[in-house]
Protein backbone atom coordinates (compact mmCIF):
# COMPACT_ATOMS: atom_id res chain seq x y z
CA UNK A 1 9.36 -63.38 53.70
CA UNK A 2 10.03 -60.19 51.59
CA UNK A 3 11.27 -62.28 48.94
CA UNK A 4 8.07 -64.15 48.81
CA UNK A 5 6.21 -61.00 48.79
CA UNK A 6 7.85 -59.78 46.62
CA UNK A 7 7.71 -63.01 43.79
CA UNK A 8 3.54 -62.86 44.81
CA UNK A 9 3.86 -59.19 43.19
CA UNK A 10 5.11 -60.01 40.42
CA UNK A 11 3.19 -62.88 39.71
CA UNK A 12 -0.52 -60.95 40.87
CA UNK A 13 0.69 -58.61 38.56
CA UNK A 14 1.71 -60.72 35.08
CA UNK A 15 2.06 -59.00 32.25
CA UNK A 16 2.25 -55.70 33.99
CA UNK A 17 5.09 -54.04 33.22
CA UNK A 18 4.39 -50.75 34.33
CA UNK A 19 2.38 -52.10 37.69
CA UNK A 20 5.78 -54.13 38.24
CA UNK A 21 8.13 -51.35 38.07
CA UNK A 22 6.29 -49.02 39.92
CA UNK A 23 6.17 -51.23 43.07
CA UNK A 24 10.01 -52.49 42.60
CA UNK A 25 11.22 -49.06 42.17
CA UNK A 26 9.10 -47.99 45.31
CA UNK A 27 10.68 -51.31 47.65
CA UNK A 28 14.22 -49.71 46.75
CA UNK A 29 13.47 -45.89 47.59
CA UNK A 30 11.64 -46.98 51.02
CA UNK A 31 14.41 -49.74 51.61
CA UNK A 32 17.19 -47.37 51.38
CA UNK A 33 14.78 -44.41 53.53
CA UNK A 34 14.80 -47.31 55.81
CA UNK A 35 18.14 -47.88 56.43
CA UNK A 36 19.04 -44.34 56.46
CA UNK A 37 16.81 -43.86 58.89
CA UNK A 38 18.31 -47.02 60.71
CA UNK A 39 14.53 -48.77 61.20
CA UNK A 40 14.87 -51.59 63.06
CA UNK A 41 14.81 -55.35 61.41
CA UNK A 42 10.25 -55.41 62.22
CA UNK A 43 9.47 -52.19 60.91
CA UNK A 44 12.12 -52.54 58.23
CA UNK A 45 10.36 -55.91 57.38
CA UNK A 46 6.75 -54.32 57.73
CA UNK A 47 7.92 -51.45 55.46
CA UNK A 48 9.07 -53.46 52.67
CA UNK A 49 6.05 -55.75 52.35
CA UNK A 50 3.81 -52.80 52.57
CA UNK A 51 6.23 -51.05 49.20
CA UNK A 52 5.84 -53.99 47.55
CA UNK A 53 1.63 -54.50 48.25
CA UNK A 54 0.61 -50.81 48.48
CA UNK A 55 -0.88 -50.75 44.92
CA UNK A 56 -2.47 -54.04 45.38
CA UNK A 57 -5.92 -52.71 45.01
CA UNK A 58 -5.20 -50.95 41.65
CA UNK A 59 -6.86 -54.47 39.77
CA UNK A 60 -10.17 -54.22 41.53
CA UNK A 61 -10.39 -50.27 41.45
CA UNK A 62 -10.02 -49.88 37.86
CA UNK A 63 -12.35 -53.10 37.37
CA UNK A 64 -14.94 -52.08 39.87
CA UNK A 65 -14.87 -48.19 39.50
CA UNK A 66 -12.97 -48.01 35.98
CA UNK A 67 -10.67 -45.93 37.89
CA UNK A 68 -7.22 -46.44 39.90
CA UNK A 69 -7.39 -43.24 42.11
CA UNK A 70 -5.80 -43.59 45.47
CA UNK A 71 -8.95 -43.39 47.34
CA UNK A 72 -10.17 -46.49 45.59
CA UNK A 73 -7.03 -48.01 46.25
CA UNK A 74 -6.95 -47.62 49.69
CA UNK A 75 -10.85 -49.25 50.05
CA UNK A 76 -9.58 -52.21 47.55
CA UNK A 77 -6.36 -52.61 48.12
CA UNK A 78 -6.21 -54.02 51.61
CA UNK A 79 -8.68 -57.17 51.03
CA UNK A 80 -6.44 -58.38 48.16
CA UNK A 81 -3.43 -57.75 50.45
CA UNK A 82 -4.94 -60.04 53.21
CA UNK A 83 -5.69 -62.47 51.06
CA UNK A 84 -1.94 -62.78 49.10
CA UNK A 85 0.25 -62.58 52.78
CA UNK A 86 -2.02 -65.06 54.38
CA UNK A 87 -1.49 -67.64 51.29
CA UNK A 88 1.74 -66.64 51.87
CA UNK A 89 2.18 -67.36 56.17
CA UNK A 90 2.97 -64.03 56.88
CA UNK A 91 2.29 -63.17 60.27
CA UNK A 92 -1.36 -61.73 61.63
CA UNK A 93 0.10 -58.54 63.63
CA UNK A 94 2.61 -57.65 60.25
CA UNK A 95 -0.78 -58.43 57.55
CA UNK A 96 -2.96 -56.24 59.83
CA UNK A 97 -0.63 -53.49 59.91
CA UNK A 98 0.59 -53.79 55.95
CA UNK A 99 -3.22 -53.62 55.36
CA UNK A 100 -3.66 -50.42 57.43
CA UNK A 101 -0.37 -48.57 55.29
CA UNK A 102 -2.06 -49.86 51.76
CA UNK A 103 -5.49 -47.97 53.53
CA UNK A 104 -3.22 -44.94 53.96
CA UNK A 105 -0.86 -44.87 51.18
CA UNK A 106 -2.43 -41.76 49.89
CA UNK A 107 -3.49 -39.86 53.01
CA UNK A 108 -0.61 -37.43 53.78
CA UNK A 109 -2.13 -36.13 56.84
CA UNK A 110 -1.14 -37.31 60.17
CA UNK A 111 0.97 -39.05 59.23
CA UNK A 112 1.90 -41.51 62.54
CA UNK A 113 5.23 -44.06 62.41
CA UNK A 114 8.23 -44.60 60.60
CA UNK A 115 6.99 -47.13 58.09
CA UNK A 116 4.04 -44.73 56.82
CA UNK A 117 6.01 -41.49 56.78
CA UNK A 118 8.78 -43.79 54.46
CA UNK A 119 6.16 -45.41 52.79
CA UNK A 120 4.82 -41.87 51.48
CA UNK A 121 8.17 -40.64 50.64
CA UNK A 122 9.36 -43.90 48.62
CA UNK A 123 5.88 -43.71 46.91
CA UNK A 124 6.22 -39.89 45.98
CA UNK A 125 9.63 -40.31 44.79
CA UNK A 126 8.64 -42.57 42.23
CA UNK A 127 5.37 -40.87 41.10
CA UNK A 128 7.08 -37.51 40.62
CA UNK A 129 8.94 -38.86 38.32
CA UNK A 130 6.38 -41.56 36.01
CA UNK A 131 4.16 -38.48 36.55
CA UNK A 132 7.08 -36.08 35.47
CA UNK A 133 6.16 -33.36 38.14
CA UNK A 134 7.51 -30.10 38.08
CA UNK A 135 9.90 -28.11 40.79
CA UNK A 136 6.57 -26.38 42.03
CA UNK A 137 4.55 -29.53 43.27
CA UNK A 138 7.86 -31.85 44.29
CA UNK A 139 8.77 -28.44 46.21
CA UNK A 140 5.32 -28.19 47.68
CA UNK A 141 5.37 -31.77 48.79
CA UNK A 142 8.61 -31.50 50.17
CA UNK A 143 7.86 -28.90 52.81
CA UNK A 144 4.34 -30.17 53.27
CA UNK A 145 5.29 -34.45 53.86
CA UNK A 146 8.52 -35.27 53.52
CA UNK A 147 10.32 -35.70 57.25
CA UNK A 148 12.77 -38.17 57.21
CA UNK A 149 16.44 -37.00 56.15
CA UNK A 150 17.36 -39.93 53.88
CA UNK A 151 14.16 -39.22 52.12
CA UNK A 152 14.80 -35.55 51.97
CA UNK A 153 18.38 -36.13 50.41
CA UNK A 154 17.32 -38.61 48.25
CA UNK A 155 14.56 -36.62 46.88
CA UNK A 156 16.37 -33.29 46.48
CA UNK A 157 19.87 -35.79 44.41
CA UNK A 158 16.80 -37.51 42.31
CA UNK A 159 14.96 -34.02 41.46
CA UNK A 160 17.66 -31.92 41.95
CA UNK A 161 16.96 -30.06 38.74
CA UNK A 162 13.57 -29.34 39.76
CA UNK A 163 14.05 -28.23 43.74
């Protein structure tokens, strides 16, 4: 089903490099945090359709608020979601769940489950970078969200000039 998912994105998104890249290069951070963090196969499954989906609502925020800030993501985002994984057969329990992450993608307090907390830390890991943050905020984030170890070792090899 990832694979699926994961051809959807790419299509929803033609034409859109950047869009494209972003959500690819967030499935591999939060599908290696997974296995570090030996997830098992569900919430692996449930994590990687939610990396691939999370900036789903990106289209109708900029075209309905001219604007793709993460609070209009979350309100947009999991609609769209819904709609592409049930074209797709993908089941109710892992939609409804995929579509609460994409309404949480930006909230990084209390934080609750495996596939969130990885979620955040695949997400941040790639937006430090496209939005070439310095060693003060990836520090700052680091002690404030970041709990797994895989995602803590990851983050502190990728930035290690800046931590």
């Amino acid at each position: 089903m990832v694979g699926q998912v994961l051809l959807a994105m790419i299509a929803y998104y033609r034409g859109d490099a950047r869009r494209i890249n972003h959500f690819l290069k967030v499935y591999g951070f939060a599908r290696a945090i997974g296995a570090g963090e030996k997830l098992c196969p569900e919430t692996q499954e449930i994590l990687l359709i939610a990396a691939l989906t999370h900036d789903i609502g990106i289209k109708n925020s900029e075209s309905k608020y001219g604007s793709s800030s993460g609070a209009y993501q979350q309100t947009e985002g999991p609609p769209e979601a819904e709609k592409l994984l049930r074209s797709l057969g993908v089941e109710e329990a892992v939609i409804e769940r995929v579509c609460w992450l994409i309404a949480h993608h930006h909230t990084y307090k209390d934080i609750e489950g495996q596939d969130y907390q990885i979620l955040v830390e695949a997400d941040f890991l790639v937006n430090a970078f496209e939005d070439d943050l310095g060693a003060e905020a990836i520090g700052a984030f680091e002690r404030s969200v970041f709990k797994t170890q895989t995602g803590i070792a990851l983050l502190q090899t990728v930035y290690a000039d800046r931590v």
